[in-house]
PDB file of N, CA and C in Angstrom:
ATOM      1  N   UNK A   1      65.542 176.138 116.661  1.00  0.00           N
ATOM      2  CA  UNK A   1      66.634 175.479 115.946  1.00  0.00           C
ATOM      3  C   UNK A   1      66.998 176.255 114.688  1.00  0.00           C
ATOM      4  N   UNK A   2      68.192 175.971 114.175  1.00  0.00           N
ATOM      5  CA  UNK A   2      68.685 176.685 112.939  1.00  0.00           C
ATOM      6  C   UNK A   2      68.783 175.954 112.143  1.00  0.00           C
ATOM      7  N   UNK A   3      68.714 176.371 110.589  1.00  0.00           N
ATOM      8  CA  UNK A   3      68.490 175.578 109.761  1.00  0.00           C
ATOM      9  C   UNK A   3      69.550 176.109 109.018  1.00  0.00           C
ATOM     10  N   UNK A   4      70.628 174.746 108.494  1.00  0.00           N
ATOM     11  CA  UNK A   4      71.332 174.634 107.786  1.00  0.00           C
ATOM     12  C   UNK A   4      71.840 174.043 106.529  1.00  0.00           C
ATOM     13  N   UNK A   5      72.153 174.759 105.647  1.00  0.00           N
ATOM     14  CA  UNK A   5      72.169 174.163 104.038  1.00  0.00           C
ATOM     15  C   UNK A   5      72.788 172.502 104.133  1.00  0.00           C
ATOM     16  N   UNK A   6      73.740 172.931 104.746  1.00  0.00           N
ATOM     17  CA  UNK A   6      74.233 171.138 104.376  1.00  0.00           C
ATOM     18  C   UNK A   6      73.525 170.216 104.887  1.00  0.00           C
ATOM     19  N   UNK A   7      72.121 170.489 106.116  1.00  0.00           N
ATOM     20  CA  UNK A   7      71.516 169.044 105.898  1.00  0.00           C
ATOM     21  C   UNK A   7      70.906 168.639 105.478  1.00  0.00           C
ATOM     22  N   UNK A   8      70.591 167.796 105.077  1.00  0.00           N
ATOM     23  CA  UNK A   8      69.257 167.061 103.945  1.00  0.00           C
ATOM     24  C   UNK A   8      68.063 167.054 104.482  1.00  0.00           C
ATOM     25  N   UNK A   9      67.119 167.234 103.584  1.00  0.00           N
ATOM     26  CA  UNK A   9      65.362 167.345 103.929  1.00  0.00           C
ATOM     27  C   UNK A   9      65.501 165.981 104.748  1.00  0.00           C
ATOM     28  N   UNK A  10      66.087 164.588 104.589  1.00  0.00           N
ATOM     29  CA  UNK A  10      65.815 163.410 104.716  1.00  0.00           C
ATOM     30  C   UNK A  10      66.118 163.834 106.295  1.00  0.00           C
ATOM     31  N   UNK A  11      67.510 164.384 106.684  1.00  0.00           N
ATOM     32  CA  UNK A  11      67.754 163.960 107.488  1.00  0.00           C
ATOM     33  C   UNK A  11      66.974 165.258 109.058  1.00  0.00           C
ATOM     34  N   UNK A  12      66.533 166.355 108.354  1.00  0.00           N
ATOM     35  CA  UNK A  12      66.274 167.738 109.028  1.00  0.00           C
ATOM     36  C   UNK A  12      64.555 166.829 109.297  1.00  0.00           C
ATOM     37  N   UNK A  13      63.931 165.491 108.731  1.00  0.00           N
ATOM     38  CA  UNK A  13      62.346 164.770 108.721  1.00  0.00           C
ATOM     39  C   UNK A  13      63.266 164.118 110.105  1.00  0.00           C
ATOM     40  N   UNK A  14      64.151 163.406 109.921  1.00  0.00           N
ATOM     41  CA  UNK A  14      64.300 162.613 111.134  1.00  0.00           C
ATOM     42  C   UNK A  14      64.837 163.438 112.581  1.00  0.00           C
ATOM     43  N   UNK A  15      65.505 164.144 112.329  1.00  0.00           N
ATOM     44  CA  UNK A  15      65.718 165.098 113.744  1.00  0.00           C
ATOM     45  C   UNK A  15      63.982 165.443 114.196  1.00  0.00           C
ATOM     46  N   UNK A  16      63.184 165.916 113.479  1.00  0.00           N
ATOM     47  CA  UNK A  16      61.963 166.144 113.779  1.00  0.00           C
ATOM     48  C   UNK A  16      61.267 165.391 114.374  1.00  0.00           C
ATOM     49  N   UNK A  17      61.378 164.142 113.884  1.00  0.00           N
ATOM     50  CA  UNK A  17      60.571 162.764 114.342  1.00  0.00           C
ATOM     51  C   UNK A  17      61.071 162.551 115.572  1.00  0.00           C
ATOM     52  N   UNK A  18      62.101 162.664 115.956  1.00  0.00           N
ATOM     53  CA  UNK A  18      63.081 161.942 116.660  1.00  0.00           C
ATOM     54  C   UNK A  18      62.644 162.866 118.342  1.00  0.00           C
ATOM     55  N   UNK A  19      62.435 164.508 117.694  1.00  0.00           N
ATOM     56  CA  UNK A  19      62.579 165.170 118.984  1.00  0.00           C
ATOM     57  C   UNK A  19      60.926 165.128 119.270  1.00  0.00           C
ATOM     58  N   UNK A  20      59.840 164.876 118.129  1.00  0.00           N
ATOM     59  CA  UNK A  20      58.894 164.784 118.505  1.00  0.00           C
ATOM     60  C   UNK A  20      58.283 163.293 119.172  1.00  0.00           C
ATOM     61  N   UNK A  21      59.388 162.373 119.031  1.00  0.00           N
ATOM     62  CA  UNK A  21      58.972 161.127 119.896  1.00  0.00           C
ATOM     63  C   UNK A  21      59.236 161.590 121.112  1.00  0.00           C
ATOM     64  N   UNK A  22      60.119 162.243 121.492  1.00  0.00           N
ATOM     65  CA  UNK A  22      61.176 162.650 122.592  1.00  0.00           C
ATOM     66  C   UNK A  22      60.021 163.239 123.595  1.00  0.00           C
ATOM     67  N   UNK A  23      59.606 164.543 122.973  1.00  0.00           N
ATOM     68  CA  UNK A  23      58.926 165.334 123.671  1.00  0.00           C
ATOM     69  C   UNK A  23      57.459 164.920 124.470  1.00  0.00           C
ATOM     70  N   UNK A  24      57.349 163.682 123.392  1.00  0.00           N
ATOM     71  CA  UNK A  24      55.687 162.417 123.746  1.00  0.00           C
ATOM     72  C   UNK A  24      56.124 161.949 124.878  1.00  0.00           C
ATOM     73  N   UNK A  25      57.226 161.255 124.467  1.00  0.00           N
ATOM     74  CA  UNK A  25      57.353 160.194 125.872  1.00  0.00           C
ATOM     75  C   UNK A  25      57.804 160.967 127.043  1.00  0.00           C
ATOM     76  N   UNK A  26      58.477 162.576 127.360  1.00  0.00           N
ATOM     77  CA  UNK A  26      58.443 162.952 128.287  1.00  0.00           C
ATOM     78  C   UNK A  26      56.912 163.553 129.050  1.00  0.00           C
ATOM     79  N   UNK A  27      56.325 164.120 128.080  1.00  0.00           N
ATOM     80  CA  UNK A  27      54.798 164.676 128.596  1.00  0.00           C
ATOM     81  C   UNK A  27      54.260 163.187 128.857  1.00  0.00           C
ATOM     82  N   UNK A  28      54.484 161.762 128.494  1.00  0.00           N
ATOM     83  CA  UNK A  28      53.846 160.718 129.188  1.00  0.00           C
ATOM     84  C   UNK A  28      54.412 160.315 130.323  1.00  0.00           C
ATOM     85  N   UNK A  29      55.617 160.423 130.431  1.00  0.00           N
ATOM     86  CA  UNK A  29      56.515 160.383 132.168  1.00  0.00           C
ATOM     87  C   UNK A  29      55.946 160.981 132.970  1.00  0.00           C
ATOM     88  N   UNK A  30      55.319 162.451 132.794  1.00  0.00           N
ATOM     89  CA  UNK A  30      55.117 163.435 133.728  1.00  0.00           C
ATOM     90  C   UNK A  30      53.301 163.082 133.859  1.00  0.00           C
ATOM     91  N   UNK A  31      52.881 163.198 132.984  1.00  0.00           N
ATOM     92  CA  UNK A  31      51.151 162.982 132.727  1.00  0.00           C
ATOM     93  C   UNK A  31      50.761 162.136 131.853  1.00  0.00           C
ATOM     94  N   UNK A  32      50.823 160.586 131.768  1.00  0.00           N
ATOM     95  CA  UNK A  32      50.047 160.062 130.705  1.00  0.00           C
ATOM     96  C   UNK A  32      48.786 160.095 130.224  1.00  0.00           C
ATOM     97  N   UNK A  33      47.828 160.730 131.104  1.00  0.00           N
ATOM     98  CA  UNK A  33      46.788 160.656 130.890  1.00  0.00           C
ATOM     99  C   UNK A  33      46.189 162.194 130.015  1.00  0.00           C
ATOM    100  N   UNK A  34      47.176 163.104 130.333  1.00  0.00           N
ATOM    101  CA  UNK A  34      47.229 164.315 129.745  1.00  0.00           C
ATOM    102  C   UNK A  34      47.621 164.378 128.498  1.00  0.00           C
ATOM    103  N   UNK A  35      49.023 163.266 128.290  1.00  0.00           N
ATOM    104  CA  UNK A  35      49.661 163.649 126.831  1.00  0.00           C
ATOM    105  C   UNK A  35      48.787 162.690 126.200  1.00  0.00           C
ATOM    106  N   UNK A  36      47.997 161.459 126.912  1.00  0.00           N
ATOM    107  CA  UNK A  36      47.279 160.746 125.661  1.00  0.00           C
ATOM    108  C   UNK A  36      45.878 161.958 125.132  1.00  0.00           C
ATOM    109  N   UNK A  37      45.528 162.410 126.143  1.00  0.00           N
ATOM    110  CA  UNK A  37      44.021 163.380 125.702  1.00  0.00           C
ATOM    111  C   UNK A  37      45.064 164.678 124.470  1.00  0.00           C
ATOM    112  N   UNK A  38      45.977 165.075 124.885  1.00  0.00           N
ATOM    113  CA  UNK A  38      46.829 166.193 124.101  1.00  0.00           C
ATOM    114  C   UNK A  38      46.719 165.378 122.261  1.00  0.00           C
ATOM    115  N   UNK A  39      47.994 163.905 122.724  1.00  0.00           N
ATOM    116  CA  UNK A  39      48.083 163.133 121.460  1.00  0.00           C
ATOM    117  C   UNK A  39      46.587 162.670 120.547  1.00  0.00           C
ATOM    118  N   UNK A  40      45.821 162.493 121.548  1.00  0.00           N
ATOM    119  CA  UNK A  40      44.204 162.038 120.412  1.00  0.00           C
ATOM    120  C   UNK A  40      43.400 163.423 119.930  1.00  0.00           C
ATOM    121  N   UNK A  41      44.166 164.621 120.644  1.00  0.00           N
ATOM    122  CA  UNK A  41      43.300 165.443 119.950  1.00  0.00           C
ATOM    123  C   UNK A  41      43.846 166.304 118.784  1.00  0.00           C
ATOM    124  N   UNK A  42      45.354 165.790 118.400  1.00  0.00           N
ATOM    125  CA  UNK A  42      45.772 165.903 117.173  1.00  0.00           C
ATOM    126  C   UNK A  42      46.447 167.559 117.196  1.00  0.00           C
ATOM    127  N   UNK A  43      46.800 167.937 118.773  1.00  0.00           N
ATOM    128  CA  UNK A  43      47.408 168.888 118.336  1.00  0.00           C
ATOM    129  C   UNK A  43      49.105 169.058 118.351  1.00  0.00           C
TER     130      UNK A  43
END
């Protein structure tokens, strides 16, 4: 991704959050049992 002056720290935290919920709940569609061992081991 590119990073651009006009957006705000506030809003460049929520695109982040947003694609990192994104990316959870697809690795749990495909493997839940994989993305929960991935998600508890904090990487």
């Amino acid at each position: 991704m590119t990073k651009r002056a006009t957006i705000s720290p506030k809003e460049t935290e929520k695109v982040r959050v947003l694609a990192r919920t994104r990316s959870t709940e697809i690795r749990a569609a495909y493997a839940p049992k994989q993305s929960r061992a991935t998600a508890s081991s904090g990487s």
